[in-house]
Structures are given as C-alpha cells and as structure tokens.
C-alpha atoms as a PDB file:
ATOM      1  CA  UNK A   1       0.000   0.000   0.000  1.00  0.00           C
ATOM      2  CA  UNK A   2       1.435   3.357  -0.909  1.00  0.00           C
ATOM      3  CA  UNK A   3       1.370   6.526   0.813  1.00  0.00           C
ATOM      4  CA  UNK A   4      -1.560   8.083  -1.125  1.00  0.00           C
ATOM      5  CA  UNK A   5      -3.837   4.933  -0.582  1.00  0.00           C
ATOM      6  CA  UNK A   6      -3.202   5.357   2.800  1.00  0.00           C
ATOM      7  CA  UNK A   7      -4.270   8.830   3.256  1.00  0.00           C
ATOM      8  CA  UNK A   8      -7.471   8.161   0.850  1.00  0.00           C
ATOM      9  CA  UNK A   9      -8.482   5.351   3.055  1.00  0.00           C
ATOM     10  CA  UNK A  10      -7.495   6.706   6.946  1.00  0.00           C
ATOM     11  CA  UNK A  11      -8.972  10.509   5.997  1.00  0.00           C
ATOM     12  CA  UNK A  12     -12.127  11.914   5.302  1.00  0.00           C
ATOM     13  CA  UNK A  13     -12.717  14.373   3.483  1.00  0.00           C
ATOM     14  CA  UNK A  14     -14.410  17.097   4.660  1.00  0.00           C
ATOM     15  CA  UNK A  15     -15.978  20.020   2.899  1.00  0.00           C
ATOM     16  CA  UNK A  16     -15.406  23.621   3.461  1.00  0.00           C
ATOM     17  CA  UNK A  17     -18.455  25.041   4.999  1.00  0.00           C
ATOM     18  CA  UNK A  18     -19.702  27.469   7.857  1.00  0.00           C
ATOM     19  CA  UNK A  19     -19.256  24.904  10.837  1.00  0.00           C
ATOM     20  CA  UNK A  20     -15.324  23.912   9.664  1.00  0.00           C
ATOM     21  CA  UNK A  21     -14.685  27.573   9.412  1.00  0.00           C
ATOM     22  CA  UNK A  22     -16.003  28.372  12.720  1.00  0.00           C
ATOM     23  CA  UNK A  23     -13.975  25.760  14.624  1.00  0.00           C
ATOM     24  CA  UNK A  24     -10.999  26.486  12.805  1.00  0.00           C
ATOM     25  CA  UNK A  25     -11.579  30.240  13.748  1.00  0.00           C
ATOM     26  CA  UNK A  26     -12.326  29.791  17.521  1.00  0.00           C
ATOM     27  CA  UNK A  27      -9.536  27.008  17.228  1.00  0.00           C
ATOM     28  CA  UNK A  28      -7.041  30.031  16.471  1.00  0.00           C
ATOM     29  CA  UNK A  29      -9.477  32.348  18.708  1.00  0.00           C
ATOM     30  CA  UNK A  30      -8.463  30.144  21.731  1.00  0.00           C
ATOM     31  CA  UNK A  31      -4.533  30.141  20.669  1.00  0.00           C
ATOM     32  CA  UNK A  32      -4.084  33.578  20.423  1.00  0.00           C
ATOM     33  CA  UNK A  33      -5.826  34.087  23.696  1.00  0.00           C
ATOM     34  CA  UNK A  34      -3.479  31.415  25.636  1.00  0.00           C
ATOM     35  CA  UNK A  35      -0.610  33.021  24.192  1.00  0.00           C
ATOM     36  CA  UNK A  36      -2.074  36.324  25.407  1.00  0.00           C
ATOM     37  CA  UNK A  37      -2.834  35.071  28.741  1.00  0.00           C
ATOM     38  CA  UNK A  38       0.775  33.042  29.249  1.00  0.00           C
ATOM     39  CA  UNK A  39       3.221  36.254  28.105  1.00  0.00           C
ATOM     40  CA  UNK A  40       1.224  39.802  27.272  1.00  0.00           C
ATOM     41  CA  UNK A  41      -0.564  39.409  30.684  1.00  0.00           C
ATOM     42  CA  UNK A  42       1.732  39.513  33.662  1.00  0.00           C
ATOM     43  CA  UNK A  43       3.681  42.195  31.747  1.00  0.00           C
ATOM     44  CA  UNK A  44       0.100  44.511  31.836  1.00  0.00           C
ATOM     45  CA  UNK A  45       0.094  43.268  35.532  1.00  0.00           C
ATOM     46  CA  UNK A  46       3.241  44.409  36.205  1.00  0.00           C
ATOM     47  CA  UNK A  47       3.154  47.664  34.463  1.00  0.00           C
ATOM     48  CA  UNK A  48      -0.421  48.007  36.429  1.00  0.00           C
ATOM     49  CA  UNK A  49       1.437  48.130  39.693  1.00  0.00           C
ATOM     50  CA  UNK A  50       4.254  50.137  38.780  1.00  0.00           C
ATOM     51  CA  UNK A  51       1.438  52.892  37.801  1.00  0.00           C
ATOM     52  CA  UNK A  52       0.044  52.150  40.678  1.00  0.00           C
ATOM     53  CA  UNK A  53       2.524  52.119  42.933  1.00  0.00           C
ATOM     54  CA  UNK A  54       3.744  55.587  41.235  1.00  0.00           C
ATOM     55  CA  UNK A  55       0.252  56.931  42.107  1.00  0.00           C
ATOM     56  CA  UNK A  56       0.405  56.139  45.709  1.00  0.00           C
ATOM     57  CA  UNK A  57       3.814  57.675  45.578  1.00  0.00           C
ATOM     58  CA  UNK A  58       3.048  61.099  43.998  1.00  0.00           C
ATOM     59  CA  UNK A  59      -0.192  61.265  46.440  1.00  0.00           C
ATOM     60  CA  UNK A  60       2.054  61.032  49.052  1.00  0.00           C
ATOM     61  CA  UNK A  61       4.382  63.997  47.814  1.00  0.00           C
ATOM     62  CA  UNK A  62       0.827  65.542  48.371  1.00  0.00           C
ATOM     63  CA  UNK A  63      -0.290  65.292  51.305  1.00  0.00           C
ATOM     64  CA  UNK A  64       3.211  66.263  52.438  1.00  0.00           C
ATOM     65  CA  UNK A  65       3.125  68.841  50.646  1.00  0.00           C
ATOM     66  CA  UNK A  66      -0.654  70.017  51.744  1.00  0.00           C
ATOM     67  CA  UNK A  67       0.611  69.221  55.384  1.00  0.00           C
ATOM     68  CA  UNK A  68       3.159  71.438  55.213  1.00  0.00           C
ATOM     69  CA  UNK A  69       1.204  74.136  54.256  1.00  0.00           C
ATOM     70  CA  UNK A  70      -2.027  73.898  56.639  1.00  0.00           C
ATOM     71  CA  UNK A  71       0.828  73.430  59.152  1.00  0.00           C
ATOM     72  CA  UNK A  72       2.619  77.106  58.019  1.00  0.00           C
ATOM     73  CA  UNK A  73      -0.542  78.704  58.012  1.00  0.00           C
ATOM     74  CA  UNK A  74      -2.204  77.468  61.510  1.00  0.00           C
ATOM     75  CA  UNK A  75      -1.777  79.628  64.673  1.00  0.00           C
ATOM     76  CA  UNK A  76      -1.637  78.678  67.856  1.00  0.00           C
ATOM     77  CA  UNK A  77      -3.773  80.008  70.597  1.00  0.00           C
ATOM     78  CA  UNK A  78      -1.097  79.656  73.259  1.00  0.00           C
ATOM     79  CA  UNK A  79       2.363  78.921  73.946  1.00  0.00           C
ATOM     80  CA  UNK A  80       1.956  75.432  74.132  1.00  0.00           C
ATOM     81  CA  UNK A  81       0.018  74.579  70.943  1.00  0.00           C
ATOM     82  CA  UNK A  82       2.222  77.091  69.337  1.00  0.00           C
ATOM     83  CA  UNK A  83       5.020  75.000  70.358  1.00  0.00           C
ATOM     84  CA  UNK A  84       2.965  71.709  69.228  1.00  0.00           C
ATOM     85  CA  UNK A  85       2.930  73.593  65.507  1.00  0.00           C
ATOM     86  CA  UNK A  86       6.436  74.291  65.867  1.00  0.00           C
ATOM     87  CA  UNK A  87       7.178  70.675  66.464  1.00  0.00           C
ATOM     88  CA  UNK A  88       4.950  69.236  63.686  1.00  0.00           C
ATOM     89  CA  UNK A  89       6.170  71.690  61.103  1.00  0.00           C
ATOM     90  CA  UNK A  90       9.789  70.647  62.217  1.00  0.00           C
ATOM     91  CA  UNK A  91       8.652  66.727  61.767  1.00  0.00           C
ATOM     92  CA  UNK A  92       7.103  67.712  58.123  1.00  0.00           C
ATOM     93  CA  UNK A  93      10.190  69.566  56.917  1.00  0.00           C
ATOM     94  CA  UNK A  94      12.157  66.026  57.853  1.00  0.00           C
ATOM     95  CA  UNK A  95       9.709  64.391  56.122  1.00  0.00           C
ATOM     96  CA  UNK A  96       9.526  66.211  53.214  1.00  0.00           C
ATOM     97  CA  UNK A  97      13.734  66.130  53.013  1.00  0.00           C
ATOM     98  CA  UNK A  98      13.549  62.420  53.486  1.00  0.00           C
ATOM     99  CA  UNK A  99      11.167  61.532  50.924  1.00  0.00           C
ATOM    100  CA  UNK A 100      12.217  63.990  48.201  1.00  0.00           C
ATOM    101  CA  UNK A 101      15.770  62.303  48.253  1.00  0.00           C
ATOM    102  CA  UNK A 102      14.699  58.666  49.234  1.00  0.00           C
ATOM    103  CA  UNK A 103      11.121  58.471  47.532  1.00  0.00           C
ATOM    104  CA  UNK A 104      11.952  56.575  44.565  1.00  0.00           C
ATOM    105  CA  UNK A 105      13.860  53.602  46.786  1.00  0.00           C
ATOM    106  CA  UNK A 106      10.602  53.344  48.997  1.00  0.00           C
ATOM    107  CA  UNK A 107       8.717  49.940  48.765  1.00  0.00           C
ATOM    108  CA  UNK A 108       4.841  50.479  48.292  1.00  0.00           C
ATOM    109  CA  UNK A 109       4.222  49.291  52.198  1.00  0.00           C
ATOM    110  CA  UNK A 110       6.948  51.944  52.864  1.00  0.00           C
ATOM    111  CA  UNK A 111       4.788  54.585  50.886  1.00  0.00           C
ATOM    112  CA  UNK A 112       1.828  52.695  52.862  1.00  0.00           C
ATOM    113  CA  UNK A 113       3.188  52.692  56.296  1.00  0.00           C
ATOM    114  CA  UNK A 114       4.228  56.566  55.792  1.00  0.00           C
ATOM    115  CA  UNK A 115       0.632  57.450  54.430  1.00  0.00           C
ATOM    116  CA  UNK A 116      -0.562  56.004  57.827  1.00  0.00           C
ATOM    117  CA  UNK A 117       1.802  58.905  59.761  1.00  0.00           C
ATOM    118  CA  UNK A 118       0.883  61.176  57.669  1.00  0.00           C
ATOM    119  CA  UNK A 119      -2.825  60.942  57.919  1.00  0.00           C
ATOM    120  CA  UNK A 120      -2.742  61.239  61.903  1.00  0.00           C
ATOM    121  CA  UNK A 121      -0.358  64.371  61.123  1.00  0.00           C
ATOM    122  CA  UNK A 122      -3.520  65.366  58.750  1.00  0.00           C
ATOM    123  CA  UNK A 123      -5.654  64.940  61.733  1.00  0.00           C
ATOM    124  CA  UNK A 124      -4.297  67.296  64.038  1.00  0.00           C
ATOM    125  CA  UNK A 125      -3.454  69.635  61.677  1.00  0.00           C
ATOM    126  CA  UNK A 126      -7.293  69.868  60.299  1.00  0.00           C
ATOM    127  CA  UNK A 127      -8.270  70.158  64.140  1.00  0.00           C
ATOM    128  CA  UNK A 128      -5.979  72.624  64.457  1.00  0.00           C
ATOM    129  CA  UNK A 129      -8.291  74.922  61.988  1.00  0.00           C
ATOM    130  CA  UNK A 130     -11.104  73.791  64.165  1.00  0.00           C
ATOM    131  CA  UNK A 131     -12.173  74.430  67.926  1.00  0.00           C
ATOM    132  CA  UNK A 132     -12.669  70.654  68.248  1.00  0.00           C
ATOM    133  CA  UNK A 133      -9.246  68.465  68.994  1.00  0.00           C
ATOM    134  CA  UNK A 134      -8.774  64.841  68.256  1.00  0.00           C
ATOM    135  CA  UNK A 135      -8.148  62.466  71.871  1.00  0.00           C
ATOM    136  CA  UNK A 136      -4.337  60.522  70.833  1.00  0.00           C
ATOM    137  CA  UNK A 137      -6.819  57.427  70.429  1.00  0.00           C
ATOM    138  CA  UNK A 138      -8.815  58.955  68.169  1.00  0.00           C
ATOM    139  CA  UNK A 139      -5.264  59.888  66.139  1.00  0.00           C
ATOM    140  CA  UNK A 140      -4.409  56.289  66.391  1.00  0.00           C
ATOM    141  CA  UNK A 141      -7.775  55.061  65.159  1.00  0.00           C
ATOM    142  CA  UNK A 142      -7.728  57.572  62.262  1.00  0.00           C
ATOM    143  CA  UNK A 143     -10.573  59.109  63.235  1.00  0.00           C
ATOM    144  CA  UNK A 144     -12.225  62.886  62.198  1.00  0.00           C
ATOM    145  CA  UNK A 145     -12.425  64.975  65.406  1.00  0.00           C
ATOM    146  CA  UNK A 146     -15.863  66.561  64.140  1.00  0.00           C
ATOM    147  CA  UNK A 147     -17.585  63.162  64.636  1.00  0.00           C
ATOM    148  CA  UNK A 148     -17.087  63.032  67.835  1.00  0.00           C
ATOM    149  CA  UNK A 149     -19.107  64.098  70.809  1.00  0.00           C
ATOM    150  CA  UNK A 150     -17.412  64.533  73.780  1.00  0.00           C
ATOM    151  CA  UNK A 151     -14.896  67.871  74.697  1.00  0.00           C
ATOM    152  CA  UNK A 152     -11.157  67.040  74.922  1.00  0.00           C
ATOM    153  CA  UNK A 153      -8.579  68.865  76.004  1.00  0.00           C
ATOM    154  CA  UNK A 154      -6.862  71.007  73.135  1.00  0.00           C
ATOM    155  CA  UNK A 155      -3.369  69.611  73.577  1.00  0.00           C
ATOM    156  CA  UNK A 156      -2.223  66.339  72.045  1.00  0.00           C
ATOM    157  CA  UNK A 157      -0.393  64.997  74.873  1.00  0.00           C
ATOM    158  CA  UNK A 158      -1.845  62.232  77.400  1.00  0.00           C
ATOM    159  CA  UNK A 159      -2.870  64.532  80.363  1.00  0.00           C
ATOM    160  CA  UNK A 160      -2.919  61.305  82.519  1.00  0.00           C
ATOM    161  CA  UNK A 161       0.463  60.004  82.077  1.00  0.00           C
ATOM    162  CA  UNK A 162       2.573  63.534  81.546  1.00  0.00           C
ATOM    163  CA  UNK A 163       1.299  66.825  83.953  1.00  0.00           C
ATOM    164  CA  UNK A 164       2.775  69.981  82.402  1.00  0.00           C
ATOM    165  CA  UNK A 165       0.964  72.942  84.266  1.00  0.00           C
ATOM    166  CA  UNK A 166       3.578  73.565  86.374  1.00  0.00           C
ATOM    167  CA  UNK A 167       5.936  73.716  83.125  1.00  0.00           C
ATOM    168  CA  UNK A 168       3.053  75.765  81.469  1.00  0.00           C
ATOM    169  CA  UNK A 169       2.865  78.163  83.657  1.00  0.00           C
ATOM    170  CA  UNK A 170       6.482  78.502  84.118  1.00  0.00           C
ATOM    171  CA  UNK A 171       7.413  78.911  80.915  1.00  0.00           C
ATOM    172  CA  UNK A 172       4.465  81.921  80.701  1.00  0.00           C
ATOM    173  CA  UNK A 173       5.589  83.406  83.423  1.00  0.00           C
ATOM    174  CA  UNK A 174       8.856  83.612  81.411  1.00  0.00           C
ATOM    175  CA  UNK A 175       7.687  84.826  78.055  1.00  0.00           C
ATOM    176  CA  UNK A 176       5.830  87.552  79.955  1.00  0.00           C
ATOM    177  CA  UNK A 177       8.639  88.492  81.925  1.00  0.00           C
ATOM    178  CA  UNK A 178      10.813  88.520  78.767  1.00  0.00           C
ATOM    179  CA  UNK A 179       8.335  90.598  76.793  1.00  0.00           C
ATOM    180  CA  UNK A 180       7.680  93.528  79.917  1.00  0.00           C
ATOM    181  CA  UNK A 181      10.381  96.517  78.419  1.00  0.00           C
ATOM    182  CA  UNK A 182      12.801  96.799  81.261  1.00  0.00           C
ATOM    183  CA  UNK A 183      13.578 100.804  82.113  1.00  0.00           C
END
C-alpha cells in the first residue's frame, strides 16, 4: 500500500463550509488568547502596579506637601500649641527632606506605612483649623475629630500620664517676663 492509498483510506474528506470555518476560527481564537494570557498578561500586571505604585507615591508627595502648608498657616492660641505647631512643622520639613531624596527607593508598604503617619499628622493639623481636637486614640484610630461628641482637652499629649501645668505656667511666666520693656 502506498502513501496516497493510505491517506485516501485513513482521511475523510471534509468540505469547506460554515461549521469547519467556525472551529478552525475559535480554534485560532483560543490560541491567540493562551498566548495572550501566558506572556502579554503579567507584563500589563506588572506595568499596572508600577502605575500604581507611582500613584500612591506622587499622592504622598501631596499630602506632604498640603501638610506642610495647613501646618505654616495654623496659629496657635497659646504657647503650648504654638510649640505643638512648631514641632509638627519641624517633623514635616524632615519628612519632606527624606522623601524627596529617598522616595523613589521606597517599597509600596513603605509609601503605605508613611501614608498612615501622615494621615494622623492630617488629623491634628485639620483640628488645628477647628475648635474641636482629636483624643491621641482617636489619632491612632484615624478618626475625624468633628464626629465626635465629647470635649477634649486642646493639647495632644496624654494629660494622665505627663502633667505639664507647672511647666506651662512657668514657661508663661517667662515669656511675659521677657516681653515687659525693662527701664
């Protein structure tokens, strides 16, 4: 038996029509899509995250930024939330230094963890604009100071564990004393 005989009897011969078309079409359909899926796909991924990750980055610069300059433009009512300003600008300035030379080694759960900081820093400084303060827990929790319902006191600091009215009125003492023109 030659080779033609055995092709003519082991084949059959099919005719081209609409349903041979159509398989061979979502045949090649399916191909193109598995090659699709197994290389052009984790390369969109990755890009994905990489824009993403660039986002979260530049929304960081941000909210430093916007910090920084609800933090310039708040005034204190007294000498000790003037100092609190003080102290928070400082911290924001660092901040600012740090992540304008470092930003583009920072791991997205760097940019993440910082965020966290920044948005208690965002906190107080809002309240700051506001008569209401956040509590430290509230801080912690991430929570808006104008949801809340009870009154606070309008320093940051943990009035049970640190007393500083002696200090406070020592150091006012001082700045009035320093301020009286001597003759």
């Amino acid at each position: 038996m030659s080779k033609i005989d055995i092709k003519q009897y082991y084949s059959t011969k099919r005719k081209r029509d609409l349903v041979t078309g159509s398989a061979i079409a979502l045949f090649g359909i399916l191909i193109v899509f598995q090659l699709y899926i197994t290389i052009l796909f984790p390369f969109q991924l990755r890009h994905q995250r990489l824009l993403i990750a660039e986002m979260e980055k530049d929304e960081m610069y941000e909210q430093i930024d916007r910090i920084r300059d609800l933090v310039h433009h708040t005034r204190g009512q007294d000498y000790a939330q003037r100092g609190e300003i003080k102290l928070v600008e400082g911290v924001m300035d660092q901040f600012a230094l740090h992540v304008r030379e470092h930003g583009k080694e920072m791991t997205p759960k760097q940019v993440g963890d910082l965020r966290n900081v920044l948005s208690r820093y965002e906190i107080i400084a809002n309240a700051w604009q506001t008569t209401r303060l956040p509590t430290p827990e509230e801080i912690e929790a991430g929570q808006d100071p104008s949801k809340r319902v009870r009154k606070t006191s309008k320093y940051h600091i943990r009035q049970n564990v640190l007393d500083t009215t002696g200090y406070a009125k020592e150091l006012d003492e001082k700045m009035t004393r320093d301020a009286l023109p001597l003759h």
